[in-house]
PDB file of N, CA and C in Angstrom:
ATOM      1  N   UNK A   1       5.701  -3.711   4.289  1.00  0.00           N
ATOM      2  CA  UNK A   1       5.540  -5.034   3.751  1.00  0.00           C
ATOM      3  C   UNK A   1       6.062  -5.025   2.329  1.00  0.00           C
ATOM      4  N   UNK A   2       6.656  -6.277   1.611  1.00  0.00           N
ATOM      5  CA  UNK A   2       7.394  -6.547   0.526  1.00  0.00           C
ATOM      6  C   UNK A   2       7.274  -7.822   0.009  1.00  0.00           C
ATOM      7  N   UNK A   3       7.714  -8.001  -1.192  1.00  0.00           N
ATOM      8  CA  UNK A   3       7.859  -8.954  -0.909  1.00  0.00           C
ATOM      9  C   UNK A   3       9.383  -9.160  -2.705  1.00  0.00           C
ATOM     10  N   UNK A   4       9.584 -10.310  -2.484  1.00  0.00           N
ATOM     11  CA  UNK A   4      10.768 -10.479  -3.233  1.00  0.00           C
ATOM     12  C   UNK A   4      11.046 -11.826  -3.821  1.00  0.00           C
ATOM     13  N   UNK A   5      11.495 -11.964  -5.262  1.00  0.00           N
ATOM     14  CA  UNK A   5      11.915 -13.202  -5.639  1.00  0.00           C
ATOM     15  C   UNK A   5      13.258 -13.418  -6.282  1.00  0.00           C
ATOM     16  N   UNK A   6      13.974 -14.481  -6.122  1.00  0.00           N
ATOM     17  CA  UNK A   6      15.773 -14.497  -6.145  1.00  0.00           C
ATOM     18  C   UNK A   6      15.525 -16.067  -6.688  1.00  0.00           C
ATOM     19  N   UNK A   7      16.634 -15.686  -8.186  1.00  0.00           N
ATOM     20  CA  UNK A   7      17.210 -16.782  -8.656  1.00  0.00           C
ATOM     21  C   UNK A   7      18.510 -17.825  -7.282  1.00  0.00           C
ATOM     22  N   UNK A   8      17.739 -18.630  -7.117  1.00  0.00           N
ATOM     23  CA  UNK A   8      18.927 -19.065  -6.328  1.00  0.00           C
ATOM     24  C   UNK A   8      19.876 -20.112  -6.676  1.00  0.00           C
ATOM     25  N   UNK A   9      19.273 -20.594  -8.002  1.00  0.00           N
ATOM     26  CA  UNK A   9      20.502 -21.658  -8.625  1.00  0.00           C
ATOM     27  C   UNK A   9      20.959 -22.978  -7.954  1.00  0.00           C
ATOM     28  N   UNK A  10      19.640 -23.225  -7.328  1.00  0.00           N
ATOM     29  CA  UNK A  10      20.291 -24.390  -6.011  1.00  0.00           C
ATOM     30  C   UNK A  10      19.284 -25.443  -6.465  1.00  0.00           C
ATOM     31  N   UNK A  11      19.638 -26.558  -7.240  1.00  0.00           N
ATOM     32  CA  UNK A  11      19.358 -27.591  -7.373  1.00  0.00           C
ATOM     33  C   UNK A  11      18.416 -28.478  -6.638  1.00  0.00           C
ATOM     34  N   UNK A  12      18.581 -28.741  -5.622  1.00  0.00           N
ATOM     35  CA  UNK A  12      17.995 -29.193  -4.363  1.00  0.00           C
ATOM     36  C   UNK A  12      17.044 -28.971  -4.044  1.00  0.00           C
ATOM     37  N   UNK A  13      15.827 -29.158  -4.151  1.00  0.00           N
ATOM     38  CA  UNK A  13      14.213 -28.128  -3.394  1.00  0.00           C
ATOM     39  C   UNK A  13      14.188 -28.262  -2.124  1.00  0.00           C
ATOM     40  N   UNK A  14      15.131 -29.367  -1.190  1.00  0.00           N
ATOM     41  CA  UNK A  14      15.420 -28.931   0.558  1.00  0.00           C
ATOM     42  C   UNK A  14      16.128 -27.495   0.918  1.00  0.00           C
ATOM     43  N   UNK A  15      17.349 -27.657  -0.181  1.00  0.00           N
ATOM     44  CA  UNK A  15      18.157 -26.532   0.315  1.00  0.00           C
ATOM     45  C   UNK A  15      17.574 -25.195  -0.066  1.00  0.00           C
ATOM     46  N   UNK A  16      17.062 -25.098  -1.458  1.00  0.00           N
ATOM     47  CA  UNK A  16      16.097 -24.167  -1.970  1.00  0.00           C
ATOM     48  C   UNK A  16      14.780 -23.165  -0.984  1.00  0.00           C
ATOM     49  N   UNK A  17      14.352 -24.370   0.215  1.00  0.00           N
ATOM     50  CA  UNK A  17      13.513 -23.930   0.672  1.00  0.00           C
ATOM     51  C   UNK A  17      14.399 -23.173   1.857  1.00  0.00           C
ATOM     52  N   UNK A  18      15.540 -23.426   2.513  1.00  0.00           N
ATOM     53  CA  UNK A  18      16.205 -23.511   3.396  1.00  0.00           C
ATOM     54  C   UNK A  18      16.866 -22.073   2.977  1.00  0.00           C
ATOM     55  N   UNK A  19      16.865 -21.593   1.826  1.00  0.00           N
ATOM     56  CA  UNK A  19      17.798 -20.690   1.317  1.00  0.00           C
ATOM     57  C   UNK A  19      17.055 -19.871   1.224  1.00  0.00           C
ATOM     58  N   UNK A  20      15.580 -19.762   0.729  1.00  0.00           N
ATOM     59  CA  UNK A  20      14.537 -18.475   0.402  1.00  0.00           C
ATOM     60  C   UNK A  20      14.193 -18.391   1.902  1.00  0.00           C
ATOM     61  N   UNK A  21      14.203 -19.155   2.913  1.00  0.00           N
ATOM     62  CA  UNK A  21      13.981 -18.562   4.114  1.00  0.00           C
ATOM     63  C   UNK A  21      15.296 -17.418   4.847  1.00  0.00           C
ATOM     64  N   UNK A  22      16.225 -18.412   4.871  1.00  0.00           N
ATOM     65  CA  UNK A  22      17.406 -17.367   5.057  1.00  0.00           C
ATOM     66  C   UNK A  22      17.393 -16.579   4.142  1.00  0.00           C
ATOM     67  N   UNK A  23      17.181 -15.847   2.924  1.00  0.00           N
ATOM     68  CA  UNK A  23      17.160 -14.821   2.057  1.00  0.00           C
ATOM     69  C   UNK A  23      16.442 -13.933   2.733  1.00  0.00           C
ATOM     70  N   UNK A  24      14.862 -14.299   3.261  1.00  0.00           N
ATOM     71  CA  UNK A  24      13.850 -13.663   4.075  1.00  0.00           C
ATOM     72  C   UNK A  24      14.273 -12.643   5.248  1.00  0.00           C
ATOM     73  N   UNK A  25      14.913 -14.019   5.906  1.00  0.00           N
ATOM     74  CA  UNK A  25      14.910 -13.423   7.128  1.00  0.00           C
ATOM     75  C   UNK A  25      16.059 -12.323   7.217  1.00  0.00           C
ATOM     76  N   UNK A  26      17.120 -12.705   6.272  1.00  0.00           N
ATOM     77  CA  UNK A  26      18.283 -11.226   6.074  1.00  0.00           C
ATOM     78  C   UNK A  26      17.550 -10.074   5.233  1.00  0.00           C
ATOM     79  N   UNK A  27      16.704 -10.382   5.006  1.00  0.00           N
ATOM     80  CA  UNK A  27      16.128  -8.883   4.045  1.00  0.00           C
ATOM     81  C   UNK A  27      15.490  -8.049   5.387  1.00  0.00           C
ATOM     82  N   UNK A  28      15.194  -8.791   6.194  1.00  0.00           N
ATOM     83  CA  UNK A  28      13.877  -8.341   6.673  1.00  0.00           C
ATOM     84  C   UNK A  28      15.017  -7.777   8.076  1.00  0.00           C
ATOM     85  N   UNK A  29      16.263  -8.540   8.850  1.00  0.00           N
ATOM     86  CA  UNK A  29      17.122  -7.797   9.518  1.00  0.00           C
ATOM     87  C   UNK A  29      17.699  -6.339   9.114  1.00  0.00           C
ATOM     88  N   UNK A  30      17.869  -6.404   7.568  1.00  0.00           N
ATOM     89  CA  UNK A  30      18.520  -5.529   6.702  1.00  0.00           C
ATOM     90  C   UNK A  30      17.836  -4.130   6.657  1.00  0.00           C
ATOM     91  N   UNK A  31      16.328  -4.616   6.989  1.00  0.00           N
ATOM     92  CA  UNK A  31      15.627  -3.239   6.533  1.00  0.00           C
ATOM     93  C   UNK A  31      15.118  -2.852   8.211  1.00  0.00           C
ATOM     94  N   UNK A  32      15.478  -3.947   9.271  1.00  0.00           N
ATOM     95  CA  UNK A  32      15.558  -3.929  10.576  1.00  0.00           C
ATOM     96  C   UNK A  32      14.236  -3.847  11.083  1.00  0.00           C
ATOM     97  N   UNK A  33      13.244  -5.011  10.470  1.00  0.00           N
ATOM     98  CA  UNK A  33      11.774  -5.167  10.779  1.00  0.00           C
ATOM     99  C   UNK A  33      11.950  -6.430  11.891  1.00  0.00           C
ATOM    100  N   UNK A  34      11.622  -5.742  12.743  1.00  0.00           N
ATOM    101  CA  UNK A  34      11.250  -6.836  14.523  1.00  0.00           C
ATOM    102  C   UNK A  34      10.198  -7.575  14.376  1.00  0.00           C
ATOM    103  N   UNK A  35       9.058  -7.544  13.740  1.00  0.00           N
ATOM    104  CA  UNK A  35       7.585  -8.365  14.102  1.00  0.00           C
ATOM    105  C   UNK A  35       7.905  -9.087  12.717  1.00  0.00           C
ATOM    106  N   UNK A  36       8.398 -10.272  12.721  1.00  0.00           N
ATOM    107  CA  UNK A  36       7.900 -11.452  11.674  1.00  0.00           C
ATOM    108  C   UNK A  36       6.648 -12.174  11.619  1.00  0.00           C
ATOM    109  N   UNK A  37       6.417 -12.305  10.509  1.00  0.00           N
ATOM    110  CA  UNK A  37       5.156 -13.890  10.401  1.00  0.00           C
ATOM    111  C   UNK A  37       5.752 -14.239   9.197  1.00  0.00           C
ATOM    112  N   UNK A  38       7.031 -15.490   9.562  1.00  0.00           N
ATOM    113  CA  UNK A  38       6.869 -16.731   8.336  1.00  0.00           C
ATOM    114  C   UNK A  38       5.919 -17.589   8.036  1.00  0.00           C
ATOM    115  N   UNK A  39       5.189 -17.163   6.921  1.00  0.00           N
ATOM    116  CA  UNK A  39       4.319 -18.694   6.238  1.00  0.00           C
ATOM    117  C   UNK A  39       4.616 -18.812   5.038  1.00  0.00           C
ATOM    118  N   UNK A  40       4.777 -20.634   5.484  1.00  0.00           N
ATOM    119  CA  UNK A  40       5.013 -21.331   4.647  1.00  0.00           C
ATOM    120  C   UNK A  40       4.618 -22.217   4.427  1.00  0.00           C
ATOM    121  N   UNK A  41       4.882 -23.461   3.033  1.00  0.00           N
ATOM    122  CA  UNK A  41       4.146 -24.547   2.134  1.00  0.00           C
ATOM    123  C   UNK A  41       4.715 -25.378   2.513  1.00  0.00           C
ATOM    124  N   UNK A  42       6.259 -25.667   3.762  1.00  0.00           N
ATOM    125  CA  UNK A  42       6.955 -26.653   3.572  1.00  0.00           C
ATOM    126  C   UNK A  42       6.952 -26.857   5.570  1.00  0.00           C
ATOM    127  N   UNK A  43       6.190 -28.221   5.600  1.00  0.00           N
ATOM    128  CA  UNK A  43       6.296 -28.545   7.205  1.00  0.00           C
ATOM    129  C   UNK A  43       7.873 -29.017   7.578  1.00  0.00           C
ATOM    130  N   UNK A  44       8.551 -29.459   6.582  1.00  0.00           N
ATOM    131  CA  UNK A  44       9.958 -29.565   6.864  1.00  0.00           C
ATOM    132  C   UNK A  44      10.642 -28.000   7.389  1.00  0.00           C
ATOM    133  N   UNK A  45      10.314 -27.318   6.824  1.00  0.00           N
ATOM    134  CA  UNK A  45      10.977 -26.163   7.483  1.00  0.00           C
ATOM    135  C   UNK A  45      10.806 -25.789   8.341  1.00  0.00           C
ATOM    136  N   UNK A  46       9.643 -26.066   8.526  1.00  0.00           N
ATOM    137  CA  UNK A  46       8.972 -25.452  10.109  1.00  0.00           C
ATOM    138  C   UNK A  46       9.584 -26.396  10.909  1.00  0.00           C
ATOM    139  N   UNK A  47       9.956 -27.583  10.699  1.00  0.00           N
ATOM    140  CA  UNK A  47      10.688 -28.892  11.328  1.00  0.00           C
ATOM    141  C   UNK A  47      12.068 -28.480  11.566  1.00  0.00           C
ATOM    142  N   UNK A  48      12.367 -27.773  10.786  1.00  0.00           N
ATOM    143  CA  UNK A  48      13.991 -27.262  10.630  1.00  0.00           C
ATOM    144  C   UNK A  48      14.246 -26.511  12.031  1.00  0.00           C
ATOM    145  N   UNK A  49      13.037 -24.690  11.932  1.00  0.00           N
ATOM    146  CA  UNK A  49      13.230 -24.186  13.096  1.00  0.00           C
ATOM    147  C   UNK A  49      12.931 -24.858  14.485  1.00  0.00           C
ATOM    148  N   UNK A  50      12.532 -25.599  14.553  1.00  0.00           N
ATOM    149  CA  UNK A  50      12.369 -26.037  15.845  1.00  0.00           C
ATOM    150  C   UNK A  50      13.764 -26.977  15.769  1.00  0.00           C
ATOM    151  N   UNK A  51      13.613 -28.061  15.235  1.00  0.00           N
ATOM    152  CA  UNK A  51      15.356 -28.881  15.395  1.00  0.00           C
ATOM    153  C   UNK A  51      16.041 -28.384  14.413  1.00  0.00           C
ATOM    154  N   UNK A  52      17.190 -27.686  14.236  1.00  0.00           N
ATOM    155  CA  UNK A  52      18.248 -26.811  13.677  1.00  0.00           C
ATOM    156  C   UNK A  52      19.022 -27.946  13.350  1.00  0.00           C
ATOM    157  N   UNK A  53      19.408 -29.188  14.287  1.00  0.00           N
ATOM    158  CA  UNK A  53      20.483 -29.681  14.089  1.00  0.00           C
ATOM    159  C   UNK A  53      19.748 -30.629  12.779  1.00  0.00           C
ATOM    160  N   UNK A  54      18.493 -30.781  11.813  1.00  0.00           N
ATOM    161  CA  UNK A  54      18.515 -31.416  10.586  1.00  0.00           C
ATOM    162  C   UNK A  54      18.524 -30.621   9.490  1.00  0.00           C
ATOM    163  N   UNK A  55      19.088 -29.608   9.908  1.00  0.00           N
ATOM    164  CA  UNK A  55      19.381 -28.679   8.265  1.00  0.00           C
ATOM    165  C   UNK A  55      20.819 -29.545   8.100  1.00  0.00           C
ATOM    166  N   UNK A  56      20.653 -29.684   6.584  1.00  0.00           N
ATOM    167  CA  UNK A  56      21.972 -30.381   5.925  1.00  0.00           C
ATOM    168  C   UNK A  56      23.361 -29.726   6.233  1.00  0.00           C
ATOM    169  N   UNK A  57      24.248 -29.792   6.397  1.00  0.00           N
ATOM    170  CA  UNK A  57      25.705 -29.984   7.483  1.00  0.00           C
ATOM    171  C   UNK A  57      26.131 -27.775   5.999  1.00  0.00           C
ATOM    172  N   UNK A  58      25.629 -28.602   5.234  1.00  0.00           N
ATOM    173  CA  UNK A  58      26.652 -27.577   4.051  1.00  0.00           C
ATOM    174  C   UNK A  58      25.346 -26.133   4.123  1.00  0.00           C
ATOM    175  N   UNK A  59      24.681 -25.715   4.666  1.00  0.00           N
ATOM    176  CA  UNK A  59      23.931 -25.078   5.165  1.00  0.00           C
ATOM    177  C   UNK A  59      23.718 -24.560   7.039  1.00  0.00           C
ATOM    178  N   UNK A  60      23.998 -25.318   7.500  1.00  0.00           N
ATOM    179  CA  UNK A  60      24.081 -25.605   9.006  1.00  0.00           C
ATOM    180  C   UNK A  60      24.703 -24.104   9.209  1.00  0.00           C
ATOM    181  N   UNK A  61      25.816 -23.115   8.865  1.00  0.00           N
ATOM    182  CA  UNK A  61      26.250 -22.090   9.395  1.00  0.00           C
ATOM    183  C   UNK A  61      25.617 -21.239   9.142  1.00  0.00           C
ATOM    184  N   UNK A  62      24.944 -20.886   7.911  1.00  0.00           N
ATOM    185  CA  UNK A  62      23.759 -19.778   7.237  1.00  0.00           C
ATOM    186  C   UNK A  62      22.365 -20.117   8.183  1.00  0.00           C
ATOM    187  N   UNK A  63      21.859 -21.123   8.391  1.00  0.00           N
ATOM    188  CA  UNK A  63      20.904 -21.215   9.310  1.00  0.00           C
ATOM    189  C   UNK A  63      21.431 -21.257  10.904  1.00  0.00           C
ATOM    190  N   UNK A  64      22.090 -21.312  11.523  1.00  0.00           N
ATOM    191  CA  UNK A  64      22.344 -21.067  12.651  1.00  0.00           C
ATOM    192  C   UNK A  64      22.456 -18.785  12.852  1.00  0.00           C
ATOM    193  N   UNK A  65      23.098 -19.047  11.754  1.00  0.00           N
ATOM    194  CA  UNK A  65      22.933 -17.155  11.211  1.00  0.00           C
ATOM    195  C   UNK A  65      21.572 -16.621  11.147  1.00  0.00           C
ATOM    196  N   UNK A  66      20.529 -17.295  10.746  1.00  0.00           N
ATOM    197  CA  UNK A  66      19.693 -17.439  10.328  1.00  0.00           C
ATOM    198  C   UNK A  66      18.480 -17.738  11.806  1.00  0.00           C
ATOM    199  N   UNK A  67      18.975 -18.071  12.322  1.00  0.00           N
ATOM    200  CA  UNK A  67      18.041 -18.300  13.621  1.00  0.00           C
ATOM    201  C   UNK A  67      19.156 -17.328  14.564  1.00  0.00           C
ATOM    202  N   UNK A  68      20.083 -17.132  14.645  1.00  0.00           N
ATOM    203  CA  UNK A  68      20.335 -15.953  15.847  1.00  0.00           C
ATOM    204  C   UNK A  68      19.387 -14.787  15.618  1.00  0.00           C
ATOM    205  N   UNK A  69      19.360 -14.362  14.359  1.00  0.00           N
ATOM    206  CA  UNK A  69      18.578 -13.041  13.481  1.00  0.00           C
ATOM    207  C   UNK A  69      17.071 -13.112  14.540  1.00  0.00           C
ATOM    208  N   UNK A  70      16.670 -14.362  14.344  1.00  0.00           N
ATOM    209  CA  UNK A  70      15.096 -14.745  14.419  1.00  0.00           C
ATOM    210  C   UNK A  70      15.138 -14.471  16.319  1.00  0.00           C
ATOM    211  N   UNK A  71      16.023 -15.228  16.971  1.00  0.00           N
ATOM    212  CA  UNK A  71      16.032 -14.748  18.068  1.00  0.00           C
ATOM    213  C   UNK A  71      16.188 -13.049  18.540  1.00  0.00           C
ATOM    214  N   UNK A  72      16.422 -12.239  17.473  1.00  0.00           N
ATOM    215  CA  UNK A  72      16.223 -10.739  18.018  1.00  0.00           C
ATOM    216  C   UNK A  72      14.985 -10.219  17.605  1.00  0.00           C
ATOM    217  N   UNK A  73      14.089 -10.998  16.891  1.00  0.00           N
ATOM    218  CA  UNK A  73      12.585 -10.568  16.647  1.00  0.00           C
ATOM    219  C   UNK A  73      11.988 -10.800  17.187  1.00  0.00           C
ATOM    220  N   UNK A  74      10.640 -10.522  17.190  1.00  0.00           N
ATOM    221  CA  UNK A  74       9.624 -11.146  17.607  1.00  0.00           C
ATOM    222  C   UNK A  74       8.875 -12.051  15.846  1.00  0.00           C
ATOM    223  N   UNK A  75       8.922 -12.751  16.653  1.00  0.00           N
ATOM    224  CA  UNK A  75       9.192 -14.120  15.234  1.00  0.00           C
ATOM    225  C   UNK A  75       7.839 -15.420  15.466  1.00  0.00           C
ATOM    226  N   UNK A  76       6.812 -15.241  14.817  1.00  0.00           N
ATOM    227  CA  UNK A  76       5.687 -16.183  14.345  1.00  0.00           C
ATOM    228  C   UNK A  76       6.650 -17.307  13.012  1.00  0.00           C
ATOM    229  N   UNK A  77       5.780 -18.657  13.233  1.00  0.00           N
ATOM    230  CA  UNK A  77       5.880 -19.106  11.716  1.00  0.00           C
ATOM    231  C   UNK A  77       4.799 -19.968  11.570  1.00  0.00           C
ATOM    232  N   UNK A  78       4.463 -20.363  10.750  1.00  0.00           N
ATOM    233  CA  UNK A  78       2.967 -20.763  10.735  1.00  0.00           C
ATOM    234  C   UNK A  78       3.179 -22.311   8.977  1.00  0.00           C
ATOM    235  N   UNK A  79       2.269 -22.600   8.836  1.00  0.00           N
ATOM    236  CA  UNK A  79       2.173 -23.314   7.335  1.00  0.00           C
ATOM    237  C   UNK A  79       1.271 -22.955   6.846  1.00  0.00           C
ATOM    238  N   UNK A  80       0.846 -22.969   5.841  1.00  0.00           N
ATOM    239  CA  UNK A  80      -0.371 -22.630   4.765  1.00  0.00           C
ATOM    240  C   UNK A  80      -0.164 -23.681   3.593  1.00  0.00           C
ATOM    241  N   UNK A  81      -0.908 -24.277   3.640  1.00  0.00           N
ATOM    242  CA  UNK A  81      -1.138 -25.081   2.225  1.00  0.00           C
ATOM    243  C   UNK A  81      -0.931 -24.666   1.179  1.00  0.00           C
ATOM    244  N   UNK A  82      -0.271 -25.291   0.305  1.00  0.00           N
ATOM    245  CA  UNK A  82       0.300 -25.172  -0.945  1.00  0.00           C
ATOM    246  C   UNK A  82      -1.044 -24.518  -1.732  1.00  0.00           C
ATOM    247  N   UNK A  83      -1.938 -24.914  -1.681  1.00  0.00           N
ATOM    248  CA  UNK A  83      -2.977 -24.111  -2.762  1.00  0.00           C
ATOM    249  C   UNK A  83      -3.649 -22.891  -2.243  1.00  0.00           C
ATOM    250  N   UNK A  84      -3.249 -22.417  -0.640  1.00  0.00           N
ATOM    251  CA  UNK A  84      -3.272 -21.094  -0.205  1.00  0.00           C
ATOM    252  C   UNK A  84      -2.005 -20.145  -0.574  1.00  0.00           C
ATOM    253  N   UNK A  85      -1.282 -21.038  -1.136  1.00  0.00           N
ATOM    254  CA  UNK A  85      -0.175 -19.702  -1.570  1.00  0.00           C
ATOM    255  C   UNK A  85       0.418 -19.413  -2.550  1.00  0.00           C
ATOM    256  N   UNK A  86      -0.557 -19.331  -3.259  1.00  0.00           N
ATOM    257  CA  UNK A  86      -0.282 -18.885  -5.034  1.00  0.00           C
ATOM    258  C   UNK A  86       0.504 -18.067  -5.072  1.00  0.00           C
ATOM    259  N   UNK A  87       0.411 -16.877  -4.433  1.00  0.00           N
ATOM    260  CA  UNK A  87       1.535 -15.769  -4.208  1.00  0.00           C
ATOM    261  C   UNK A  87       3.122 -16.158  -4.256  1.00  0.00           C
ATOM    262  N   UNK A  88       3.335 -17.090  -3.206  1.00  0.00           N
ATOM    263  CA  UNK A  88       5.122 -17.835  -3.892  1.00  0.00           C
ATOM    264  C   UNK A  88       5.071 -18.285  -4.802  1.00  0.00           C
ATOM    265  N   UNK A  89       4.121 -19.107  -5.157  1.00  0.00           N
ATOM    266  CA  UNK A  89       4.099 -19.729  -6.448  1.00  0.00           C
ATOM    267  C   UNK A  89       4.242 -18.879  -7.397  1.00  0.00           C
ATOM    268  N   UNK A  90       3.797 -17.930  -7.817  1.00  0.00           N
ATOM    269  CA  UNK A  90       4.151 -16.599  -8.648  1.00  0.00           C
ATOM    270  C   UNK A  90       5.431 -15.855  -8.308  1.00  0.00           C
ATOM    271  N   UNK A  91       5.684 -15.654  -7.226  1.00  0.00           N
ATOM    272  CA  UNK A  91       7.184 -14.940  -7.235  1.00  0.00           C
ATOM    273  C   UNK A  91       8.221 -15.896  -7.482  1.00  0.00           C
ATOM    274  N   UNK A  92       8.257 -17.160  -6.933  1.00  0.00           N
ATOM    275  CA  UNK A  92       9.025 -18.643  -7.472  1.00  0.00           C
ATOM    276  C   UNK A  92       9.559 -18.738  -9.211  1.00  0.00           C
ATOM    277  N   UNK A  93       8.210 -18.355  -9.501  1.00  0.00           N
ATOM    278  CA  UNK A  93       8.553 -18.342 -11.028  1.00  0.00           C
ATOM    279  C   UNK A  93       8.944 -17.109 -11.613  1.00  0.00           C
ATOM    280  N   UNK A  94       8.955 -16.150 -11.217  1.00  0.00           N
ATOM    281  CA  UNK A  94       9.417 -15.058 -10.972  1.00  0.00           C
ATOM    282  C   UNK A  94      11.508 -15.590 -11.052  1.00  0.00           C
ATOM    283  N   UNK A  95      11.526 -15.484 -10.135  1.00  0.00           N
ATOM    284  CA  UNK A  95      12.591 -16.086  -9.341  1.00  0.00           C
ATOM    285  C   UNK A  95      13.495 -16.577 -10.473  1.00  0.00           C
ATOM    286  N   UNK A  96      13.146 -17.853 -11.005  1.00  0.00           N
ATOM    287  CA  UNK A  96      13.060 -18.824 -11.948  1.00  0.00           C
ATOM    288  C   UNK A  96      13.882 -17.904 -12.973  1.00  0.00           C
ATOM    289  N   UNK A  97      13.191 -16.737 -13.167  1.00  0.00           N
ATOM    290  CA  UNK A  97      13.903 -16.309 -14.634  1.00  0.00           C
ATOM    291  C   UNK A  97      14.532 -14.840 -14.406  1.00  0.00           C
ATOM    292  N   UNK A  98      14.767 -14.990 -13.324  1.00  0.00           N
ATOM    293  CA  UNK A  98      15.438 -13.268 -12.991  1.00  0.00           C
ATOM    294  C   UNK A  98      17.099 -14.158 -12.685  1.00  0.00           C
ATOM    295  N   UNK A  99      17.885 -12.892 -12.626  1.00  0.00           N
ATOM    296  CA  UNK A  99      19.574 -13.125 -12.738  1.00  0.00           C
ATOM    297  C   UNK A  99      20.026 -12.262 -11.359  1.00  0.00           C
ATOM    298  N   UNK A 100      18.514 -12.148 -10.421  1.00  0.00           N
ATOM    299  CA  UNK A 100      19.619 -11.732  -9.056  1.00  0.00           C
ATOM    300  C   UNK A 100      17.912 -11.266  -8.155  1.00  0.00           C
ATOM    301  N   UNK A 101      18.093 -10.424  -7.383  1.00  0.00           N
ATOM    302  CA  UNK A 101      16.945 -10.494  -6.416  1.00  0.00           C
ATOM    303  C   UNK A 101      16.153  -9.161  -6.761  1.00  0.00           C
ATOM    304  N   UNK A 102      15.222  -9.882  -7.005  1.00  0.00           N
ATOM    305  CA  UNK A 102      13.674  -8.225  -7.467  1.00  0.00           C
ATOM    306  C   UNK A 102      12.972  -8.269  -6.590  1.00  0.00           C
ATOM    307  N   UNK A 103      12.754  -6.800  -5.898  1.00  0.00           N
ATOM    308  CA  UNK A 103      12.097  -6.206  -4.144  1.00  0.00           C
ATOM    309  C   UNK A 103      10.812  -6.117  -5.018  1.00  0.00           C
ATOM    310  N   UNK A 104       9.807  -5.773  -4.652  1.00  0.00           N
ATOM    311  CA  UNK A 104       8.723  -4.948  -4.714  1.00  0.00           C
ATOM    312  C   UNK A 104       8.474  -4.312  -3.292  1.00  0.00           C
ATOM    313  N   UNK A 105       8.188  -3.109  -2.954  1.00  0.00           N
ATOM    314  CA  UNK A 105       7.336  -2.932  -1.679  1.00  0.00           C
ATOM    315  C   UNK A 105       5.795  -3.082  -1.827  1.00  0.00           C
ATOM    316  N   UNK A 106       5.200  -3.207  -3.037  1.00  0.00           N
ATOM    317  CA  UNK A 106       3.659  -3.538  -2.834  1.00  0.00           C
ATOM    318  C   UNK A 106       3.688  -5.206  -3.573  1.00  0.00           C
ATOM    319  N   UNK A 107       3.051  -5.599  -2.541  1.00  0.00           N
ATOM    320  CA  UNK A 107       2.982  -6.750  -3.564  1.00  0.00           C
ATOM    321  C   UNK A 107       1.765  -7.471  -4.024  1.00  0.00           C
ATOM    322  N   UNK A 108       0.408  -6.291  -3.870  1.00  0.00           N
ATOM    323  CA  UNK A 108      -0.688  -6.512  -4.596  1.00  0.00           C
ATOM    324  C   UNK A 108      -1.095  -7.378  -6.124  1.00  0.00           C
ATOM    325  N   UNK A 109      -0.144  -6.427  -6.853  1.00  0.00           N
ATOM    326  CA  UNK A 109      -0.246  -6.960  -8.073  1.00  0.00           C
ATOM    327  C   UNK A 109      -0.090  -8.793  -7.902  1.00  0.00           C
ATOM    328  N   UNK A 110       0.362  -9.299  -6.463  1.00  0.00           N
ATOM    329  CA  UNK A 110       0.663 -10.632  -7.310  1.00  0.00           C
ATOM    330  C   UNK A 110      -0.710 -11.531  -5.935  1.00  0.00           C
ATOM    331  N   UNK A 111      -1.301 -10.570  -5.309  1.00  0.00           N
ATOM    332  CA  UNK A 111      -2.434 -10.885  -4.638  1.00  0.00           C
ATOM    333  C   UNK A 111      -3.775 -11.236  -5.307  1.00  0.00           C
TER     334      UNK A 111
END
């Protein structure tokens, strides 16, 4: 388990959310972990994986990338309320002021 926060420079808080998921899910192919559980603060996304075809057109190829990945896992996703997940909220801002992507493998300290 890990966890990670990335300046992503993307204006947009749709595409933003759309982008830290695909960031996710390639870290997590990369290090070649099969059992996912996405949770997340945003029911649009969870809206996304189920209908693919309303991710915005200029994103549409990274998430179709992005869900083949998910089809070789075994892949949960779930929501959690925004005030259950202080934890992004801290790596977010994290994120915010870093100039590229910081891993942790423990990520107590931000528990």
């Amino acid at each position: 388990m890990g966890a990670f926060a990335s300046n992503l420079a993307i204006p947009s808080s749709v595409d933003a959310e759309i982008m830290a998921v695909i960031q996710a899910i390639e870290l997590a192919w990369v290090r070649e972990w099969k059992h996912i559980w996405l949770e997340v603060d945003s029911a649009m996304v969870l809206n996304f994986l189920r209908a693919p075809h309303l991710v915005p057109w200029r994103l549409r190829v990274a998430w179709d990338n992005c869900l083949h990945r998910i089809s070789q896992m075994q892949f949960k996703s779930s929501h959690i309320f925004r005030e259950g997940n202080q934890v992004a909220d801290a790596l977010a801002n994290v994120g915010l002021s870093s100039s590229g992507l910081v891993w942790w493998n423990e990520f107590s300290q931000w528990a």
